[in-house]
Protein backbone atom coordinates (compact mmCIF):
# COMPACT_ATOMS: atom_id res chain seq x y z
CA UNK A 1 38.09 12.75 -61.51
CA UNK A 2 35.56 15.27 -59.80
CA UNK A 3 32.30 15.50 -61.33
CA UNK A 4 31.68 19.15 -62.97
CA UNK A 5 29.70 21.17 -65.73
CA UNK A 6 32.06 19.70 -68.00
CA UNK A 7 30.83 15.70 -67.11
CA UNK A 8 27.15 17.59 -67.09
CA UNK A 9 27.55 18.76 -70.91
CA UNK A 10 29.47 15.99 -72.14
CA UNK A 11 26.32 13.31 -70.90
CA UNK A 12 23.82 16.18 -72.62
CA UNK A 13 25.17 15.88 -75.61
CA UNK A 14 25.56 11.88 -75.78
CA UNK A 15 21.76 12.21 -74.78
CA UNK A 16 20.56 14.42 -77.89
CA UNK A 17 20.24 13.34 -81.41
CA UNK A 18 21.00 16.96 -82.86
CA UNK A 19 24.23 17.48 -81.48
CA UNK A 20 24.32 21.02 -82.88
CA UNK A 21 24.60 23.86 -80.36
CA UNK A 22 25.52 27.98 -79.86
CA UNK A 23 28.54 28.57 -77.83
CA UNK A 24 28.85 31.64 -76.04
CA UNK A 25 32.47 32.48 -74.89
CA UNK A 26 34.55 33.90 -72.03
CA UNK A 27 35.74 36.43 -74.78
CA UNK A 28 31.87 37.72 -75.80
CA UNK A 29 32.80 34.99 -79.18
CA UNK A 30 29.85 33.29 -79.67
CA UNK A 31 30.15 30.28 -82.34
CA UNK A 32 27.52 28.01 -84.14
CA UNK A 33 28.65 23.99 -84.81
CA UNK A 34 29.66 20.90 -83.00
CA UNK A 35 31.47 19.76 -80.53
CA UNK A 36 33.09 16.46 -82.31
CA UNK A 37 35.93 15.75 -79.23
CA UNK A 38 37.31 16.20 -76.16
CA UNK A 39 40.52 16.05 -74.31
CA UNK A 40 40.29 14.72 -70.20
CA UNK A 41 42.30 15.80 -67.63
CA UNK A 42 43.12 14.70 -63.97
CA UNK A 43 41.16 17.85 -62.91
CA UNK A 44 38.22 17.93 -64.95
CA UNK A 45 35.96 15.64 -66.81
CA UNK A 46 36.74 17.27 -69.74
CA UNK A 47 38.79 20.01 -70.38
CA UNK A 48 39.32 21.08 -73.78
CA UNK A 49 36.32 20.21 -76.44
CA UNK A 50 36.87 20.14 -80.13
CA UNK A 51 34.77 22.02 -81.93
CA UNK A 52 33.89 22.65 -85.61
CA UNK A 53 31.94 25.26 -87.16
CA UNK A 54 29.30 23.82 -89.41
CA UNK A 55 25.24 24.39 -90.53
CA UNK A 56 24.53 20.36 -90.70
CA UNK A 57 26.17 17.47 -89.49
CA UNK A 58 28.83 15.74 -91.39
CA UNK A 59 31.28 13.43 -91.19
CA UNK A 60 33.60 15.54 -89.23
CA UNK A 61 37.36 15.34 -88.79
CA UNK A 62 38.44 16.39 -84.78
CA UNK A 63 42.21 16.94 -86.69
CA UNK A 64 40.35 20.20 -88.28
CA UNK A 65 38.45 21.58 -84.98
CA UNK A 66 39.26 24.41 -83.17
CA UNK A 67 40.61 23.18 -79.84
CA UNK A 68 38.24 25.29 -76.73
CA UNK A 69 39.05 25.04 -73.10
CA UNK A 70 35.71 24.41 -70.89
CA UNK A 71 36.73 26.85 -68.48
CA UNK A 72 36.07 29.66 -71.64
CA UNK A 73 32.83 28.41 -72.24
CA UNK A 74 29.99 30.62 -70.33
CA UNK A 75 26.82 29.27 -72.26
CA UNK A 76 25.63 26.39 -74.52
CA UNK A 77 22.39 26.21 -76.32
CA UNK A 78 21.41 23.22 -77.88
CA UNK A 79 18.92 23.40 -81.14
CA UNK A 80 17.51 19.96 -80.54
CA UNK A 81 15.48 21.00 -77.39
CA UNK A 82 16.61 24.40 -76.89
CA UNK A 83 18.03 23.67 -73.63
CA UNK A 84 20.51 26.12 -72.41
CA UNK A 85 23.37 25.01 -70.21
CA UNK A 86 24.94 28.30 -67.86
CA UNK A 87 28.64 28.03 -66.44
């Protein structure tokens, strides 16, 4: 697998303890939650995340999450340091 942005968020977010973060998407979309899953591929780290829309962190079910490719994602921010990740 080739190391990308996608290996680069996924070890971010197994480093913070607030895994809440803003997504800003391809399509101007921007979305407030957590990523709870991911999907690999033989191209990319990861490819698809699973994401769910939420305030506070729960006990979260990745059946329910809205399925977003990596390549749509141009910005996270992350509320536990307010780092901010570009693609």
């Amino acid at each position: 697998m080739l190391l990308d942005k996608s290996k680069i968020l996924y070890d971010k977010l197994d480093a913070v303890s607030n895994k809440k973060v803003k997504l800003h998407l391809s399509n101007q979309e921007i979305k407030i939650g957590f990523l709870v899953g991911f999907f690999h591929s033989d191209s990319f780290f990861v490819e698809r995340w699973i994401f769910q829309e939420a305030e506070e962190e729960a006990v979260f079910n990745p059946e329910e999450g809205e399925i977003i490719k990596h390549k749509d994602i141009l910005e996270v921010f992350f509320f536990d340091d307010n780092l901010q990740i570009l693609f």
